[in-house]
PDB file of N, CA and C in Angstrom:
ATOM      1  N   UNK A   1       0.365   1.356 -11.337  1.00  0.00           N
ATOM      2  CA  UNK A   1       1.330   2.054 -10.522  1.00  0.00           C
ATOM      3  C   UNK A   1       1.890   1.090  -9.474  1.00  0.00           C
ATOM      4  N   UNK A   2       3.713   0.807  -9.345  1.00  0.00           N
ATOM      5  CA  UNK A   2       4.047   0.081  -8.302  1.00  0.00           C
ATOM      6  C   UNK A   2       4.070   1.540  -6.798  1.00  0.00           C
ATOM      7  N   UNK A   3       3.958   0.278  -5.982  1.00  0.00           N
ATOM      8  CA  UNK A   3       4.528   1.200  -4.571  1.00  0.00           C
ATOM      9  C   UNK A   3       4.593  -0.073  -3.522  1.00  0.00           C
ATOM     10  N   UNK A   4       5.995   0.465  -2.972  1.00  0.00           N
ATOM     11  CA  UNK A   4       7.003  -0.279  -2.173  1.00  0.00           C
ATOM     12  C   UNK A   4       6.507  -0.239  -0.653  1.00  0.00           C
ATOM     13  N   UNK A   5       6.700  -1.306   0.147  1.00  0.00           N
ATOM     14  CA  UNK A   5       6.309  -1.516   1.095  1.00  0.00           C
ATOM     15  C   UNK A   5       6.900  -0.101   2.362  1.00  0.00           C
ATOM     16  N   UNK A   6       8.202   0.027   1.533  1.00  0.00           N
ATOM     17  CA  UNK A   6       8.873   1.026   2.574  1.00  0.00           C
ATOM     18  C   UNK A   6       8.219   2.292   2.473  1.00  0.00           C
ATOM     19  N   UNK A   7       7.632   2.874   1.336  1.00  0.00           N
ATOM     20  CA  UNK A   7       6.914   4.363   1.484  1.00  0.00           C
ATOM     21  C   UNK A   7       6.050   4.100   2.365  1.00  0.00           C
ATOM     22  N   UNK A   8       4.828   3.150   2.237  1.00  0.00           N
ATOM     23  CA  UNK A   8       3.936   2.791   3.274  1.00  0.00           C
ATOM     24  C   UNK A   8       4.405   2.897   4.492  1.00  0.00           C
ATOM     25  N   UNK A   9       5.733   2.515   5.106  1.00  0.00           N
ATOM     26  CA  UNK A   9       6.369   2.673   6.244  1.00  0.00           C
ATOM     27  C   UNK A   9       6.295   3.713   6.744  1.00  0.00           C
ATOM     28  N   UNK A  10       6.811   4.844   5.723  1.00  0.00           N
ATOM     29  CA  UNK A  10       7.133   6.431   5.816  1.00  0.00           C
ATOM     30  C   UNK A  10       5.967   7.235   5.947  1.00  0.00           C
ATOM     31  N   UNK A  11       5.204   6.622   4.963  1.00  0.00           N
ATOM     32  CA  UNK A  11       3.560   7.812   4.906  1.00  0.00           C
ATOM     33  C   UNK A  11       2.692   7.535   5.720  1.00  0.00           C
ATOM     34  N   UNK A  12       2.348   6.471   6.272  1.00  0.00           N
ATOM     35  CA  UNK A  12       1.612   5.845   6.999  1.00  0.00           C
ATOM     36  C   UNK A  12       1.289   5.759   8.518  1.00  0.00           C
ATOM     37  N   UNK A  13       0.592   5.895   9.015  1.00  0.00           N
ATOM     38  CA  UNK A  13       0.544   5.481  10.634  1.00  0.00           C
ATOM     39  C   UNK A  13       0.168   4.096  10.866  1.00  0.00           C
ATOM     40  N   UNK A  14       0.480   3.537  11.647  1.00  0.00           N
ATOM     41  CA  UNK A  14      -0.159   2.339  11.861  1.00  0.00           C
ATOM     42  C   UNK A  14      -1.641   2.284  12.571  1.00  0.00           C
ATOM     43  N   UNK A  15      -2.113   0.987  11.693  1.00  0.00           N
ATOM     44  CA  UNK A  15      -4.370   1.157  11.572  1.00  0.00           C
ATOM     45  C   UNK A  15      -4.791   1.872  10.587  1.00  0.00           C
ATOM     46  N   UNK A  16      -3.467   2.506   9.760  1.00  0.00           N
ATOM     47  CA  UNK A  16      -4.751   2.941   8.499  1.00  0.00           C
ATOM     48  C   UNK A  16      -5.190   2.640   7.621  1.00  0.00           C
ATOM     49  N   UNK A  17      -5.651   2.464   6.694  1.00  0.00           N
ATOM     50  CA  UNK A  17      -6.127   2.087   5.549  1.00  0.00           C
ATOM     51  C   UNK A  17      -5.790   2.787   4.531  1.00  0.00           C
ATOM     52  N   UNK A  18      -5.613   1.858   3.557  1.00  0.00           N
ATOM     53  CA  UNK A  18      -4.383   1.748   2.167  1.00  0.00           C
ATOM     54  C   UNK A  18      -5.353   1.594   1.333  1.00  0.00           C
ATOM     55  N   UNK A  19      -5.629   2.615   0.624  1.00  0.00           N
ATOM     56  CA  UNK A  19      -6.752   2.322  -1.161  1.00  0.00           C
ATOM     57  C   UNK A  19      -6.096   3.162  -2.162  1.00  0.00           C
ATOM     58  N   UNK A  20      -6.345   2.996  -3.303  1.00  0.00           N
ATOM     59  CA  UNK A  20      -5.955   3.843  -4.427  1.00  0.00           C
ATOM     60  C   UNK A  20      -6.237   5.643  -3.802  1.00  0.00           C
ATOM     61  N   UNK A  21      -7.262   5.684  -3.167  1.00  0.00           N
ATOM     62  CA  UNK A  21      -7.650   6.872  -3.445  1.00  0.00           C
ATOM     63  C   UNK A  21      -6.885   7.739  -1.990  1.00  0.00           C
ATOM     64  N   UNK A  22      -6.356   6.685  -1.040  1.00  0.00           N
ATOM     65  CA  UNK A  22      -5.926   7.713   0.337  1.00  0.00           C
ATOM     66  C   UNK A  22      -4.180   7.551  -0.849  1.00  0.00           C
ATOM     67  N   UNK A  23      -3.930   6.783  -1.136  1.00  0.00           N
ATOM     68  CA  UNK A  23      -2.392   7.167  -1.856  1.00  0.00           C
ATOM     69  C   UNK A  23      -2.296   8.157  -2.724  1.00  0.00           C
ATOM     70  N   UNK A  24      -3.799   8.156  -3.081  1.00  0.00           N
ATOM     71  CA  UNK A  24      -3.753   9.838  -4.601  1.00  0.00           C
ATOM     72  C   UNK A  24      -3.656  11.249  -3.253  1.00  0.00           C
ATOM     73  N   UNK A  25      -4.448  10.969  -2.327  1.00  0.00           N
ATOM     74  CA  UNK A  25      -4.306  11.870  -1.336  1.00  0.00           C
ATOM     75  C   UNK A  25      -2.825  12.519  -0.938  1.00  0.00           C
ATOM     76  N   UNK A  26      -2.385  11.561  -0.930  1.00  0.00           N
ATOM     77  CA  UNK A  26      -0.918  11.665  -0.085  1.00  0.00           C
ATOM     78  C   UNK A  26       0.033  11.750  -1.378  1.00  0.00           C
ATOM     79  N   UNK A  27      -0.375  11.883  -2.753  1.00  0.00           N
ATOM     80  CA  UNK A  27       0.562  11.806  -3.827  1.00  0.00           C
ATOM     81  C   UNK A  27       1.399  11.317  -4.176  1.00  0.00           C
ATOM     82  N   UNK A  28       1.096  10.164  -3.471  1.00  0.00           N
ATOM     83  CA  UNK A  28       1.948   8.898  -3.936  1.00  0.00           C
ATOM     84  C   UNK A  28       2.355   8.048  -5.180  1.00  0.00           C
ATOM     85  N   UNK A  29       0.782   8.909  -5.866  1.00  0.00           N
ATOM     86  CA  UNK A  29       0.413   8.262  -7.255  1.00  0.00           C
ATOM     87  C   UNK A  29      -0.596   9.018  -8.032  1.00  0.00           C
ATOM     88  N   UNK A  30      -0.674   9.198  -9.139  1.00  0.00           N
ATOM     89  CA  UNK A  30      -1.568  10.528  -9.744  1.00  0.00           C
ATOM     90  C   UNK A  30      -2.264   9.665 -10.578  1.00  0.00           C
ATOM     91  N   UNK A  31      -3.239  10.034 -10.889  1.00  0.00           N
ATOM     92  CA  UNK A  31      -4.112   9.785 -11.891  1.00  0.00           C
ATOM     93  C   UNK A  31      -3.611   9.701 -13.134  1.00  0.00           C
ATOM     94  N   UNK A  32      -4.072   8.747 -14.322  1.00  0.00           N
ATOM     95  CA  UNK A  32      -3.817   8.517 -15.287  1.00  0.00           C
ATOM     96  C   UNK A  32      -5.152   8.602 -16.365  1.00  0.00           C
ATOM     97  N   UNK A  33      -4.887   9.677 -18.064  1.00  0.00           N
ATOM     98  CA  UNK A  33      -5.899  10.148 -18.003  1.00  0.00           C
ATOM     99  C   UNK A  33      -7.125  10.396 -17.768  1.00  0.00           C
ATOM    100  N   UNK A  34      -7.048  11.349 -16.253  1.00  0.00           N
ATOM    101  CA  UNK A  34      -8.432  11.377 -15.080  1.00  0.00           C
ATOM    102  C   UNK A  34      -8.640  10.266 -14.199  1.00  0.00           C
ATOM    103  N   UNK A  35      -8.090   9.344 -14.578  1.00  0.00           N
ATOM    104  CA  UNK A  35      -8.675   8.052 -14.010  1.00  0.00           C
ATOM    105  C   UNK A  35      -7.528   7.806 -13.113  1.00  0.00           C
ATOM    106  N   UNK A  36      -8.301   6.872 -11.913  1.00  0.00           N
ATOM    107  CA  UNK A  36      -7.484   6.407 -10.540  1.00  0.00           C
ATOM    108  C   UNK A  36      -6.797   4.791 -11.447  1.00  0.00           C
ATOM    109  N   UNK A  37      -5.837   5.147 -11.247  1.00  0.00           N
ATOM    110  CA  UNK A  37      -5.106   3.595 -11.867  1.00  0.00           C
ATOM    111  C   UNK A  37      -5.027   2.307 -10.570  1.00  0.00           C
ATOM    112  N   UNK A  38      -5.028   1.289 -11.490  1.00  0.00           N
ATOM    113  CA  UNK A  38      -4.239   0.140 -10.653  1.00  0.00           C
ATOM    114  C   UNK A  38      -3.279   0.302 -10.223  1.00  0.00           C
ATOM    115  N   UNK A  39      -3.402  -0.341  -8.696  1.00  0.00           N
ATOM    116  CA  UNK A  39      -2.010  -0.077  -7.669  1.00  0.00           C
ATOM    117  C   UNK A  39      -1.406  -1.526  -7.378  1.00  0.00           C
ATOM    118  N   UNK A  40      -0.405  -1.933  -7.506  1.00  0.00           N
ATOM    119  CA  UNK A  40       0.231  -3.186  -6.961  1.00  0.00           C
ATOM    120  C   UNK A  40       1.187  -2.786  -5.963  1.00  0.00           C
ATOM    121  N   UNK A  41       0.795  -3.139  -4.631  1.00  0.00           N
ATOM    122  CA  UNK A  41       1.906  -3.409  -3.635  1.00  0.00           C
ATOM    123  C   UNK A  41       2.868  -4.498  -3.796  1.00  0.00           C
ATOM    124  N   UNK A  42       4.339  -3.898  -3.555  1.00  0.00           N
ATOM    125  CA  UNK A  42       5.414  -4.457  -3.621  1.00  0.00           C
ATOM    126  C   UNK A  42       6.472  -4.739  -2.032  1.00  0.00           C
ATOM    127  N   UNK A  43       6.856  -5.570  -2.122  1.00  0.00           N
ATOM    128  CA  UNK A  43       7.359  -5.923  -0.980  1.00  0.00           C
ATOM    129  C   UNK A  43       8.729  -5.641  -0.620  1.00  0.00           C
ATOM    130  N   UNK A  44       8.844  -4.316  -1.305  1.00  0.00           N
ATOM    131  CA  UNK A  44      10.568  -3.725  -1.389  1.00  0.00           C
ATOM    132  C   UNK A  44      10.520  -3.253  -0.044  1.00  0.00           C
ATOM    133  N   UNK A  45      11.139  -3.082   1.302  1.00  0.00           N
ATOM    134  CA  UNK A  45      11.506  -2.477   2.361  1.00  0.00           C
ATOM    135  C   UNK A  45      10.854  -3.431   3.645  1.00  0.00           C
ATOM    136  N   UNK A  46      10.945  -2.809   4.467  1.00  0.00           N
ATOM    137  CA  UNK A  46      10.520  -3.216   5.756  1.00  0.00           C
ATOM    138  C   UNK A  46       9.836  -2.637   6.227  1.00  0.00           C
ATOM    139  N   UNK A  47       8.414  -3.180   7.046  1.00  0.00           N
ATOM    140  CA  UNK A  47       7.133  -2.638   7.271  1.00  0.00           C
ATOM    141  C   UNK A  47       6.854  -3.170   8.882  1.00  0.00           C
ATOM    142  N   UNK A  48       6.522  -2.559   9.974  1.00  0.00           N
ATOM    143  CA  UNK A  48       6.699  -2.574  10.994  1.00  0.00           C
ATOM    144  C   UNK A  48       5.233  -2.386  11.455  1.00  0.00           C
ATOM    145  N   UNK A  49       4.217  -1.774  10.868  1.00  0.00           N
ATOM    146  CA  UNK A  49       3.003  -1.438  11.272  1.00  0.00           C
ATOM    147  C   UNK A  49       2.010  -1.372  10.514  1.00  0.00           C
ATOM    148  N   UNK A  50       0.778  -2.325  11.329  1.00  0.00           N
ATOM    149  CA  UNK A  50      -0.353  -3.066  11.166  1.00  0.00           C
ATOM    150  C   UNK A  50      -1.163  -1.786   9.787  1.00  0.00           C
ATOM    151  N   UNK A  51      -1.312  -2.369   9.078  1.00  0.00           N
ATOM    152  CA  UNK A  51      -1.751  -1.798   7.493  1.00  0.00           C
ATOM    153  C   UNK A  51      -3.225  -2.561   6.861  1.00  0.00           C
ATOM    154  N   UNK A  52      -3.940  -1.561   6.869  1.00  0.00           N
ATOM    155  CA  UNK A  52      -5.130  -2.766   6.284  1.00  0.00           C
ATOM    156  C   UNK A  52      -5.008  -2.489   4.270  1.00  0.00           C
ATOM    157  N   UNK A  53      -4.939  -2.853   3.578  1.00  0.00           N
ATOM    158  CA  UNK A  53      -4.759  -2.789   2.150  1.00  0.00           C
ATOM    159  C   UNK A  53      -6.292  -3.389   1.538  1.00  0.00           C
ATOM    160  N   UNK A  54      -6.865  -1.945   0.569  1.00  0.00           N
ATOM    161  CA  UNK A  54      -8.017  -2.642   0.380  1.00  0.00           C
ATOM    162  C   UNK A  54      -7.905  -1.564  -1.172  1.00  0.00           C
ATOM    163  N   UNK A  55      -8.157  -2.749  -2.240  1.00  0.00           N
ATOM    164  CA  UNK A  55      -8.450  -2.227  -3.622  1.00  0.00           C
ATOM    165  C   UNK A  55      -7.014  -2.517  -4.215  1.00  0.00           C
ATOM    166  N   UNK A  56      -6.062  -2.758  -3.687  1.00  0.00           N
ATOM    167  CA  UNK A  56      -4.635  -2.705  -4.285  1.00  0.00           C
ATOM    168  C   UNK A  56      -4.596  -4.097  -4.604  1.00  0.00           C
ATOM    169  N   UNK A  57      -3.783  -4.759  -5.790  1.00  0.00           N
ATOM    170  CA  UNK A  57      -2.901  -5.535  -6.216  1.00  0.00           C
ATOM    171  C   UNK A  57      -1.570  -5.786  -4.799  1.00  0.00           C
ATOM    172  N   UNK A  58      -1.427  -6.815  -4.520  1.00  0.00           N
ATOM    173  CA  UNK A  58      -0.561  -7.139  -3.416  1.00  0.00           C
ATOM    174  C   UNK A  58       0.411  -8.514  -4.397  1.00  0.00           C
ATOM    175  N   UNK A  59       1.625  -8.232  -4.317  1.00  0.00           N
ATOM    176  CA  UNK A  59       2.703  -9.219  -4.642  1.00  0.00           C
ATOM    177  C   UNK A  59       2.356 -10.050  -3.568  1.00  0.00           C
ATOM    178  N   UNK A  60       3.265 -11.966  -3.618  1.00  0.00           N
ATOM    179  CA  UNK A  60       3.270 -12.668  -2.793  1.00  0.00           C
ATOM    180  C   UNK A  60       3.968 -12.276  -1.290  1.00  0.00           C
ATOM    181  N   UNK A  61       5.456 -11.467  -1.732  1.00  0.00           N
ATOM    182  CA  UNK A  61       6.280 -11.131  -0.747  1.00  0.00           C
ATOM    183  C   UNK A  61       5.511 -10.008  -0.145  1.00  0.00           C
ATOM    184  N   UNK A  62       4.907  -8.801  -0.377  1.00  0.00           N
ATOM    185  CA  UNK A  62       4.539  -7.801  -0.246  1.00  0.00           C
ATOM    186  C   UNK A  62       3.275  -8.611   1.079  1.00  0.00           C
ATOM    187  N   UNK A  63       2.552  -9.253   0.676  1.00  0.00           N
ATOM    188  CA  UNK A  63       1.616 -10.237   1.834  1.00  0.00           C
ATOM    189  C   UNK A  63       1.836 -10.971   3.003  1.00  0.00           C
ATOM    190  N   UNK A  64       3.133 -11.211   2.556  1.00  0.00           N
ATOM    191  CA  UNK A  64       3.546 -12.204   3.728  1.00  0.00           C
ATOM    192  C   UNK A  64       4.093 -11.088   4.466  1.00  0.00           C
ATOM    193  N   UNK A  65       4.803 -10.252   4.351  1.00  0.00           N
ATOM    194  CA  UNK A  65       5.767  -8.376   5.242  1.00  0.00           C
ATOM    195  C   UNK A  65       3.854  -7.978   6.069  1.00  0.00           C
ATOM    196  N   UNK A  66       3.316  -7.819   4.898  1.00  0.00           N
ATOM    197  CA  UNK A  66       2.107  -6.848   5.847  1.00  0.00           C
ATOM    198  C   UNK A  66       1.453  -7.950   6.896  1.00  0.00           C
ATOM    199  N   UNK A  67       1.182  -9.436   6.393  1.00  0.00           N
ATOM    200  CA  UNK A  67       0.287 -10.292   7.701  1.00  0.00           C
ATOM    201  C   UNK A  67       1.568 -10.274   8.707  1.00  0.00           C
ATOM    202  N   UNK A  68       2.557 -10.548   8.392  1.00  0.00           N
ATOM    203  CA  UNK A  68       3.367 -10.743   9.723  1.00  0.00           C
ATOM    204  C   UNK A  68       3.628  -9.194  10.826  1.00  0.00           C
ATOM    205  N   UNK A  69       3.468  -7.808   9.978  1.00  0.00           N
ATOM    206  CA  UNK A  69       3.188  -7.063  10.564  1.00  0.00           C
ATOM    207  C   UNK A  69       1.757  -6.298  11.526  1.00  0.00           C
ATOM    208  N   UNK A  70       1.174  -8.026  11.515  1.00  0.00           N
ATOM    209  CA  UNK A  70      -0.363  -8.036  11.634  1.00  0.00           C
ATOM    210  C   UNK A  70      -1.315  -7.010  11.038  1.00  0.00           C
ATOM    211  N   UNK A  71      -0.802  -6.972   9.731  1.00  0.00           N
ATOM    212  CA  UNK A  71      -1.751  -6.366   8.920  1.00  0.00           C
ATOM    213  C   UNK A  71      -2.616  -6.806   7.975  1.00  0.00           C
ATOM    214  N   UNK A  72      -3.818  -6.533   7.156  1.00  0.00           N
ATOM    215  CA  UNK A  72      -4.913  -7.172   6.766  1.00  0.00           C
ATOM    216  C   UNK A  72      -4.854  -6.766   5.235  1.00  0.00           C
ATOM    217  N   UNK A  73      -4.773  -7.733   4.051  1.00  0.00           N
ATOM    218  CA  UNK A  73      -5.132  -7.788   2.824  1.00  0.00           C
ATOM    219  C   UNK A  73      -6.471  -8.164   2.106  1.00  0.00           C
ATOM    220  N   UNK A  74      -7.182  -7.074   2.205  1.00  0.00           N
ATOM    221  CA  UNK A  74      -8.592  -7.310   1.874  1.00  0.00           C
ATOM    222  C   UNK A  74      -8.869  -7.325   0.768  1.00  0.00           C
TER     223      UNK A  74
END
């Protein structure tokens, strides 16, 4: 499953934490049969607030938007 830096913008508060399973929360992304799929963050939009990303696939561009928004790719 892709997802764009800008939903994160929208759904998100800044300090929270980003996993497969808070994005199934927020229905960002559904399960694929039963199972939690692979997530790759993409670096489509503009991201303003500190994001910790943990379990996701992160593009190059998508890394460089979240550290400069002093956010953490774990």
């Amino acid at each position: 499953m892709i997802v764009n830096l800008e939903v994160l913008e929208r759904k998100f508060n800044s300090e929270e934490k980003i996993t497969p399973e808070t994005l199934l929360e927020k229905r960002l992304i559904r399960k694929i049969k039963g199972k939690t799929p692979k997530v790759k963050i993409l670096g489509k939009g503009k991201l303003a607030k500190s994001l910790t990303i943990e379990g996701c696939l992160v593009s190059k561009k998508a890394k460089e938007i979240i550290e400069k928004a002093y956010g953490v790719v774990k």
